[in-house]
Structure formats: structure tokens, C-alpha cells
Protein backbone atom coordinates (compact mmCIF):
# COMPACT_ATOMS: atom_id res chain seq x y z
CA UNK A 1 96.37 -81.15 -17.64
CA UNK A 2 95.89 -78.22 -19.94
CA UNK A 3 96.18 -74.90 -18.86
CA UNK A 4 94.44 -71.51 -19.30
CA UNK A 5 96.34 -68.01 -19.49
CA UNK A 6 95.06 -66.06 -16.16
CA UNK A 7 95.17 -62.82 -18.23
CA UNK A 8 91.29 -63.53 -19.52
CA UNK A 9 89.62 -63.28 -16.01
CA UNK A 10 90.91 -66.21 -14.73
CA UNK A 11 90.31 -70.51 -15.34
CA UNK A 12 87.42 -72.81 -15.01
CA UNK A 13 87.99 -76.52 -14.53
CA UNK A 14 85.82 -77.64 -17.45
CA UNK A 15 86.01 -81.65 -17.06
CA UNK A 16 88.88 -83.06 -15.23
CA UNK A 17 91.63 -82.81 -17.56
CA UNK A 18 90.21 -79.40 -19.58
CA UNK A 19 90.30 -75.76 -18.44
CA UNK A 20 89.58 -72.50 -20.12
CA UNK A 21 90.03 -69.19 -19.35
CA UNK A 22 86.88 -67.59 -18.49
CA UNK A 23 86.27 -65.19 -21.06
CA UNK A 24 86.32 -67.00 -24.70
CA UNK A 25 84.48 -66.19 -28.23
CA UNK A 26 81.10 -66.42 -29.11
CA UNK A 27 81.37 -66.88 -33.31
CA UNK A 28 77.95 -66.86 -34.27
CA UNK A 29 78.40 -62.76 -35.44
CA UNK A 30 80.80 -64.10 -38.77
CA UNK A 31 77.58 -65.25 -40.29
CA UNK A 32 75.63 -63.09 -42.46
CA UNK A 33 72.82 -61.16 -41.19
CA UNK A 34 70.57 -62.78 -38.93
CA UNK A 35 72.98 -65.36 -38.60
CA UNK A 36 72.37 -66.79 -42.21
CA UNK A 37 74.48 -66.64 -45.52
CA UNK A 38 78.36 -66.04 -45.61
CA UNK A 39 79.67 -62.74 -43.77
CA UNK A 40 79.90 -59.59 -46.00
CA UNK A 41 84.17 -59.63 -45.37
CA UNK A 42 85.14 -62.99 -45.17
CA UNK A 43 88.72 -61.91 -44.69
CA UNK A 44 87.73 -59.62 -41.70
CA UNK A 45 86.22 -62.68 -40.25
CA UNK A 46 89.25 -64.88 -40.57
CA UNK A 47 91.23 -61.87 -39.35
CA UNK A 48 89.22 -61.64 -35.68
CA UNK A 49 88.91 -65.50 -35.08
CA UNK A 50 92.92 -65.35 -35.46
CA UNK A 51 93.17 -62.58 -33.20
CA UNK A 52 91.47 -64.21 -30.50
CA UNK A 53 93.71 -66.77 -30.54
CA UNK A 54 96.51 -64.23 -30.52
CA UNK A 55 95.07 -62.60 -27.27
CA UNK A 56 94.94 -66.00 -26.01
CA UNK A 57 91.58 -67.22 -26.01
CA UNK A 58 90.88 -70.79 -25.73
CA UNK A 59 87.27 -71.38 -25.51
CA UNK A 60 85.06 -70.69 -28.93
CA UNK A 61 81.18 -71.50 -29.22
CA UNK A 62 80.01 -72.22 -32.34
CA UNK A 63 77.48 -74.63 -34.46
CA UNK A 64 77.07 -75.88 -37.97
CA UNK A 65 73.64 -74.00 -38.15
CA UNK A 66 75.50 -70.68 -37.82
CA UNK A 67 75.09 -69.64 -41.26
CA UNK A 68 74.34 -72.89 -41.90
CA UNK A 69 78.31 -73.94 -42.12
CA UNK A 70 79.59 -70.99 -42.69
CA UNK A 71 81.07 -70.54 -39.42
CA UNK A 72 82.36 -74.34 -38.91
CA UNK A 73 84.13 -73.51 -42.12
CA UNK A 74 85.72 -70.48 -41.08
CA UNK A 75 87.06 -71.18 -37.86
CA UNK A 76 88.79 -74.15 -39.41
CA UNK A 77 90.17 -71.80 -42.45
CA UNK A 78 91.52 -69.61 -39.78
CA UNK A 79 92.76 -71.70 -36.94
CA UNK A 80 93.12 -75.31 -38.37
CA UNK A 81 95.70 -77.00 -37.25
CA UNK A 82 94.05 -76.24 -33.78
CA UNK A 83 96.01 -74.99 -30.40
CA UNK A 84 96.24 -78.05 -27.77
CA UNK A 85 94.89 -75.62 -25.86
CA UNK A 86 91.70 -74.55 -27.41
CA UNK A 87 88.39 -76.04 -26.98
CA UNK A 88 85.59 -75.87 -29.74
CA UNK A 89 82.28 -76.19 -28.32
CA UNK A 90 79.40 -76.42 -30.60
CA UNK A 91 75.43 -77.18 -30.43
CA UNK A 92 73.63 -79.54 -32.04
CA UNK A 93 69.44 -79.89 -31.83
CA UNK A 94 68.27 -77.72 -34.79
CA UNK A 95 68.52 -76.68 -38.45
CA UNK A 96 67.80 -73.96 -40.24
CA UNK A 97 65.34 -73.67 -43.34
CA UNK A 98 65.50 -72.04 -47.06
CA UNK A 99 64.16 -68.84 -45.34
CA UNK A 100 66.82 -68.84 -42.24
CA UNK A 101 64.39 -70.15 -39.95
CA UNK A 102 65.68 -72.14 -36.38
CA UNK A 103 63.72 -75.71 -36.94
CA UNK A 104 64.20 -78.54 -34.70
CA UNK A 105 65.97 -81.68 -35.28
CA UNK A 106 66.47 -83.43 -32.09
CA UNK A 107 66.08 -87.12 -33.22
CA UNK A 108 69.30 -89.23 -31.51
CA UNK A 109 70.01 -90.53 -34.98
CA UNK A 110 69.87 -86.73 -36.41
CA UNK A 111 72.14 -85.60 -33.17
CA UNK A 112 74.49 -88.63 -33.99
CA UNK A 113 74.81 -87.01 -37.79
CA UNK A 114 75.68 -83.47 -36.40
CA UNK A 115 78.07 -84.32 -34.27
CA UNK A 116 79.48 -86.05 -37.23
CA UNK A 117 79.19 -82.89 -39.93
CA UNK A 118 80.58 -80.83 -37.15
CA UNK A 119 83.59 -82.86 -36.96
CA UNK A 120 84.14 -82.49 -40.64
CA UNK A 121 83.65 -79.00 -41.13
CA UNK A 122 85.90 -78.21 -37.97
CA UNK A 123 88.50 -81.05 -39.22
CA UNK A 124 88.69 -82.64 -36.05
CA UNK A 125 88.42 -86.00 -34.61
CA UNK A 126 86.69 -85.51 -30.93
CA UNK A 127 84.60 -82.47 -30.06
CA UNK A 128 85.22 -80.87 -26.85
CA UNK A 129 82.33 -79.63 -26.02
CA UNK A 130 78.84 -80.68 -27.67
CA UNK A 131 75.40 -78.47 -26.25
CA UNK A 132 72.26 -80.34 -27.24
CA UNK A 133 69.77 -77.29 -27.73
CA UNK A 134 66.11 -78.77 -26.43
CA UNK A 135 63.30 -78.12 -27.74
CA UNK A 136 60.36 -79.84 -26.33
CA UNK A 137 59.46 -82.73 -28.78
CA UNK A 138 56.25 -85.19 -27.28
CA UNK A 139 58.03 -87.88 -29.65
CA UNK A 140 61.46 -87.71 -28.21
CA UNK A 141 62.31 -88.21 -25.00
CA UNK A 142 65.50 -86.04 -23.64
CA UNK A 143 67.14 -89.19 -21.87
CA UNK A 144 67.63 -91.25 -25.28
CA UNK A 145 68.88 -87.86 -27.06
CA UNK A 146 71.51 -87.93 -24.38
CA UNK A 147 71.61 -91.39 -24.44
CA UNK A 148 73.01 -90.74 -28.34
CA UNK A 149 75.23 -88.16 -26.86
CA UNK A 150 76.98 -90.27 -24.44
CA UNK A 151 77.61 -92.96 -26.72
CA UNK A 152 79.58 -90.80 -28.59
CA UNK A 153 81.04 -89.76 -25.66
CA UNK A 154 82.09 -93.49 -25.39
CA UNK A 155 83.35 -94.02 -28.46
CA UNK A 156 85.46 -90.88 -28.20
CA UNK A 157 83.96 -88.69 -30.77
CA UNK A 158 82.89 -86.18 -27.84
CA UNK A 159 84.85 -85.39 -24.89
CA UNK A 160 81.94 -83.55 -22.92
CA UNK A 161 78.26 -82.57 -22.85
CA UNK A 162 76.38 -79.65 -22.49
CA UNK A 163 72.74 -78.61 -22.49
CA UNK A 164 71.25 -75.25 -24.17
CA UNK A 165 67.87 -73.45 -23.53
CA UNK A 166 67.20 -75.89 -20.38
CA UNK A 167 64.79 -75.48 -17.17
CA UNK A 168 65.99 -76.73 -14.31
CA UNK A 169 63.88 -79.18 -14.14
CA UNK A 170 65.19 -79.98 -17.33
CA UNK A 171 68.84 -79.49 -16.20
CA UNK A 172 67.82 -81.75 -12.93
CA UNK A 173 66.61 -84.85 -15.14
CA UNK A 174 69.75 -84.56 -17.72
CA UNK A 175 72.15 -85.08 -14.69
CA UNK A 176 70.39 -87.91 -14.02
CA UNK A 177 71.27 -89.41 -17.62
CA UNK A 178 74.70 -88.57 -17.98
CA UNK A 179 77.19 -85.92 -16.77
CA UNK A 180 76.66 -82.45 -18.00
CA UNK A 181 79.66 -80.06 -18.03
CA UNK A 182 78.34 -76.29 -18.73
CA UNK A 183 74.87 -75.25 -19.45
CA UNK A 184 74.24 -72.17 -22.07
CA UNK A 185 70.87 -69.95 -21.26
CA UNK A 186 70.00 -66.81 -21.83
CA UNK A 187 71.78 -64.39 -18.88
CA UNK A 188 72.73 -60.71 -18.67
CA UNK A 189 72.30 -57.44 -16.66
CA UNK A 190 69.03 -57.17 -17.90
CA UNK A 191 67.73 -60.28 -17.68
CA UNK A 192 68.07 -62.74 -15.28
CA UNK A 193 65.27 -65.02 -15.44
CA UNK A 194 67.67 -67.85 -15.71
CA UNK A 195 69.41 -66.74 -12.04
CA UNK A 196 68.05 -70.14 -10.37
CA UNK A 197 70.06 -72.50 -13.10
CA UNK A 198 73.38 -70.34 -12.85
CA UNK A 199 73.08 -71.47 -8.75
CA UNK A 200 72.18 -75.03 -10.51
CA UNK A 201 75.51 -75.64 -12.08
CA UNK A 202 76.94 -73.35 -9.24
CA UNK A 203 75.77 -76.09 -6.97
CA UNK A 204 76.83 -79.07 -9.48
CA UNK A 205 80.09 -78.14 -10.44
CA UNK A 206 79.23 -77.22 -14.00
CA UNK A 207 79.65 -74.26 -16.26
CA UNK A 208 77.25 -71.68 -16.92
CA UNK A 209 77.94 -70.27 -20.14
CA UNK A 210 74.88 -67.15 -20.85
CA UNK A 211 74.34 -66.52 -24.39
CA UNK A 212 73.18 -63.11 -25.21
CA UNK A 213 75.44 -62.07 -22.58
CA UNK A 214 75.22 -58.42 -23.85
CA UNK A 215 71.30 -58.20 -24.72
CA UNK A 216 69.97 -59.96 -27.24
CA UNK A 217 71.55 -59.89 -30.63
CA UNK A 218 68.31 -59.18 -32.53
CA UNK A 219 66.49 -56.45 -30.52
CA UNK A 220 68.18 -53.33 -28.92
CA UNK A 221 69.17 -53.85 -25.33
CA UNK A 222 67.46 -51.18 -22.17
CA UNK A 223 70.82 -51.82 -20.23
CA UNK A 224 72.58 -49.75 -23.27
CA UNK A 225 70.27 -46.91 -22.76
CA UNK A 226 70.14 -47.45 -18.61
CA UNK A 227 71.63 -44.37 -17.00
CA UNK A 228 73.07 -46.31 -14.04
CA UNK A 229 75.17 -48.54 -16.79
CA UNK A 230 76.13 -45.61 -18.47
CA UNK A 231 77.08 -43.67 -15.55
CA UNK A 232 79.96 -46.74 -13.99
CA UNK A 233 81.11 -47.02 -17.46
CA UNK A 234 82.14 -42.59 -18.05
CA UNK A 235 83.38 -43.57 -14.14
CA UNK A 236 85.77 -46.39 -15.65
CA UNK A 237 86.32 -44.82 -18.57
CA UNK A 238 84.93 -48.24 -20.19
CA UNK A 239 82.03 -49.12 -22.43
CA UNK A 240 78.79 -50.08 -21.26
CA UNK A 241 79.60 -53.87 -22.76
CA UNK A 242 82.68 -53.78 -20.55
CA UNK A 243 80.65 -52.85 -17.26
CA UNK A 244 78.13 -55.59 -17.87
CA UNK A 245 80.49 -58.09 -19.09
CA UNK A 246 82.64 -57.55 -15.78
CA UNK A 247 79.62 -57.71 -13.57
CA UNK A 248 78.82 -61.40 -15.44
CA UNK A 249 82.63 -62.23 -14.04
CA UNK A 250 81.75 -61.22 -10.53
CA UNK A 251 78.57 -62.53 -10.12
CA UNK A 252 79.30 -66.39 -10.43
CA UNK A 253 82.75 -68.12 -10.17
CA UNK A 254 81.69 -70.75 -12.84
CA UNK A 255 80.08 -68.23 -15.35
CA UNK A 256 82.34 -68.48 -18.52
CA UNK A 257 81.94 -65.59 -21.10
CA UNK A 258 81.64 -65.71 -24.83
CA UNK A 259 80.44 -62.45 -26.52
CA UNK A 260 80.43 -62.20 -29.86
CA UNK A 261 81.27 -60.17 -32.87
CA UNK A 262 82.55 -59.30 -36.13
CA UNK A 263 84.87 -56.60 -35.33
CA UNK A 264 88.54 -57.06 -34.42
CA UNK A 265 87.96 -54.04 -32.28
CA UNK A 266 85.00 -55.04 -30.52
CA UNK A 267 86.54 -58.24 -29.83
CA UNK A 268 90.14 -56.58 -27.85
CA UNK A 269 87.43 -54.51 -26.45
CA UNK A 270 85.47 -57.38 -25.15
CA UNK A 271 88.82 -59.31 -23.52
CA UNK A 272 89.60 -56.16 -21.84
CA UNK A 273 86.95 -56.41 -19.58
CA UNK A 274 88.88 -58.62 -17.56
CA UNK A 275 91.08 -55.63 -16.51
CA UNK A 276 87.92 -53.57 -15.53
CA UNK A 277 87.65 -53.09 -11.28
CA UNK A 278 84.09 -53.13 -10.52
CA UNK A 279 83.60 -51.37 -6.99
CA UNK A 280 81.16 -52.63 -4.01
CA UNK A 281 78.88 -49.76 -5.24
CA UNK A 282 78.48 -50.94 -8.93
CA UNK A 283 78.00 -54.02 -8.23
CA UNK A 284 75.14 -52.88 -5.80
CA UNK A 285 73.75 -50.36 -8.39
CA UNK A 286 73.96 -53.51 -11.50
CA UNK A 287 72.28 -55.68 -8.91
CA UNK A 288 69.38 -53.26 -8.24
CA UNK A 289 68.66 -53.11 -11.71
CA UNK A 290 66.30 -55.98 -11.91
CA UNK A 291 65.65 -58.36 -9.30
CA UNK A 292 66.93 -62.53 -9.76
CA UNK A 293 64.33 -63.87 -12.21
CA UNK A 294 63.48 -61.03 -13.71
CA UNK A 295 64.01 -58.69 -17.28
CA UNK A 296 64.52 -55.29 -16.91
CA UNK A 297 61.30 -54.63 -19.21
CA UNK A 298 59.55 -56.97 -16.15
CA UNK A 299 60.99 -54.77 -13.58
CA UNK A 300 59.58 -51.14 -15.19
């Protein structure tokens, strides 16, 4: 069995013979703006994914339609030959257009072809982890996408499967198809609409991975300007993304982090919120800020 380094808030058991430590990498942020086009310093970007690995993360999200490519390409520049240790998980379901626009493509004989680009951008021979993102699509029905998916699975091209931007009705019917190991949705201090699928894979056993997990990437967050956030991190002497990164660690045992950036600083920043000691009260005080199921703009 592989093992995970306790120093990064502890291990998850991802399948049977896979753990990760529970705070990894998000790598979307090495794309260009808006997640499209090469970064602006491509050696900065080679320079953080190669310090994660040297504060010993082994879990990093990524998909060929970061950039488009550009981010497949880069992690294996900077980390190929791989770690035994570290698992790639990517998502497949979309593509992007001339313009940078998110387009589905969610047809199993599309999914089977970007599971099979990933693997040749990230030089490997068996994806860890593979997310299909669903979109609803009348013409496609989500059992034969995963039905592509676990084929794959079969022949040993995948290893696992994960679902991204799910319901849980949604999340209820996949598990009826095929085994599901972690599920990414949107989830963070602000905004918790997604609170009844993290008890979901509680309940199941699987991994609830939130994207966003700081606000969202492409509007600026409330919880940064939130008094109460501010006020535990000047008590912690921490930043406000450490605060709400350590509540996400307390709040479900199965909740596996990957916040992302371009900065070598933000990123030791980010793994350091392992070390931060959350008291009874701030969890209380993060908890009151919006209810389960709700945004913090809902709550005001």
C-alpha cells in the first residue's frame, strides 16, 4: 500500500491500495488568465509544481482543458518521471473554444479520447484519478458515459473514477453504475450549498474534493472581506486562506484539499494550514457564517 506523509493534515484512503495526504495542489492557476493560453513565467510555474512535491504533496488536480494543455504539459516538464507516490487526477467532460469558452463534450467515445490525450500529455500509462465533469446532455445518458469510464477502468488505463459538478441525485444514480471514489463540487466558508453531497460521500466512503475551496477564482470572495474571518486569522497570526482552509479540514474527515496558485509563496502558505489550531469558538463563529446549503450572499 502507498503511503501519505501525515505532515499535510493527515491521509485519506482513496481506493484500497491508494492514499493521499489530505491537502494536495489544485494546478489550474499555471494557465494563463482565465485559465487559457500559457502562464506569463513558465519557469515560475515549473518552479511551484516542483516545490509541492518537495513539501511532499501527493495529490494534484488537473485537466487537459486547463489552458487547453498547457498544464498537462507542465506538470509532466516538471515532475516527469513521476513519484510512486503521487496521484494525478484529472477531468474529462468539456473543451474549451477559440475564445476560452468551457463547451461540453461528454460523448463516451469523446471521454474515451481524453482520457487518452491526458495520458500523453502527462506521459503516463494509467490515470489515477479521472472526474467526468456533467453537464446535462438530453442525448447522453450519464450511465453509458460511465459505462466508457469503467471500461477503461478495465482495461487498466484508469485506476479510479470521480464525478464533478454532480447533484446528489446525480451522485446517487452514478453509484449505481460503477464505483465512484471522490466527488469535486463547489464548497467553501462561504458557500455551502453543496453541504448535503459532502455527507453523501461522507456516508459512502468517498472523497469530497471542493473546488473553489477559497471563493471562486473569478469573482472576489465576501469571506475575504468578513470581519469574523479576519478577526481568527490577526488571532492566529494566519491569513484569512489559512483560517478557511483549516476549517475545510475540520469540518469533514474525507474532505481532501487542493487550492491553487501560481505563487511558490502562496503555495508553502497554503500547506501550512495544516499546522493552524482552530479553537471550539472559531469553528462556531465559521459555522455561523452561513447556514448548510447556503452562500454567504444568500444569508445577507
Amino acid at each position: 500500500m502507498t503511503s501519505a506523509s501525515n505532515a499535510l493534515g493527515g491521509v485519506f484512503q482513496l481506493t484500497a491500495d491508494r492514499q493521499v495526504s489530505r491537502v494536495g495542489f489544485g494546478a489550474m492557476q499555471l494557465s494563463g488568465p482565465g485559465v487559457f493560453g500559457p502562464p506569463a513565467d513558465r519557469d515560475r510555474a515549473i518552479r511551484v509544481l516542483r516545490r509541492a512535491a518537495e513539501l511532499g504533496i501527493d495529490h494534484i488536480d488537473t485537466s487537459d482543458f486547463y489552458g487547453p494543455w498547457v498544464v498537462n504539459e507542465l506538470i509532466a516538464e516538471a515532475l516527469h518521471p513521476y513519484a510512486d507516490d503521487l496521484v494525478l487526477a484529472t477531468k474529462i467532460g468539456a473543451y474549451r473554444d477559440h475564445e476560452g469558452g468551457w463547451l461540453p463534450l461528454n460523448h463516451p467515445d469523446a471521454l474515451r479520447a481524453q482520457v487518452h490525450d491526458n495520458l500523453r500529455r502527462l506521459r503516463l500509462e494509467a490515470l489515477d484519478l479521472v472526474y467526468l465533469r456533467h453537464t446535462v446532455d438530453r442525448g447522453i445518458a450519464l450511465a453509458d458515459q460511465l459505462g466508457a469510464l469503467a471500461e477503461l477502468r478495465e482495461q487498466g488505463l484508469v485506476r479510479a473514477i470521480g464525478l464533478s459538478n454532480v447533484s446528489v441525485e446525480q451522485y446517487e444514480e452514478a453509484k449505481r453504475h460503477t464505483e465512484i471514489a471522490a466527488v469535486q463540487n463547489l464548497y467553501n466558508v462561504v458557500n455551502r450549498t453543496a453541504a448535503d453531497l459532502l455527507a453523501k460521500t461522507a456516508e459512502s466512503g468517498a472523497a469530497f474534493v471542493p473546488f473553489f475551496p477559497l471563493g471562486s477564482g473569478f469573482a472576489e470572495s465576501r469571506a475575504r472581506e468578513d470581519d469574523v474571518l479576519r478577526g481568527i486569522a490577526e488571532r492566529h497570526g494566519a491569513t484569512q486562506a489559512q483560517i478557511s482552509l483549516a476549517w475545510l479540514l475540520r469540518r469533514a474527515e474525507n474532505i481532501l484539499l487542493i487550492p491553487g496558485t501560481s505563487s511558490p509563496e502562496h503555495l508553502e502558505e497554503n500547506t501550512a494550514a495544516v499546522d493552524v489550531e482552530l479553537s471550539e469558538a472559531d469553528i462556531t463563529a465559521l459555522n455561523a457564517l452561513v447556514a448548510e446549503g447556503e452562500t454567504l450572499e444568500e444569508a445577507h
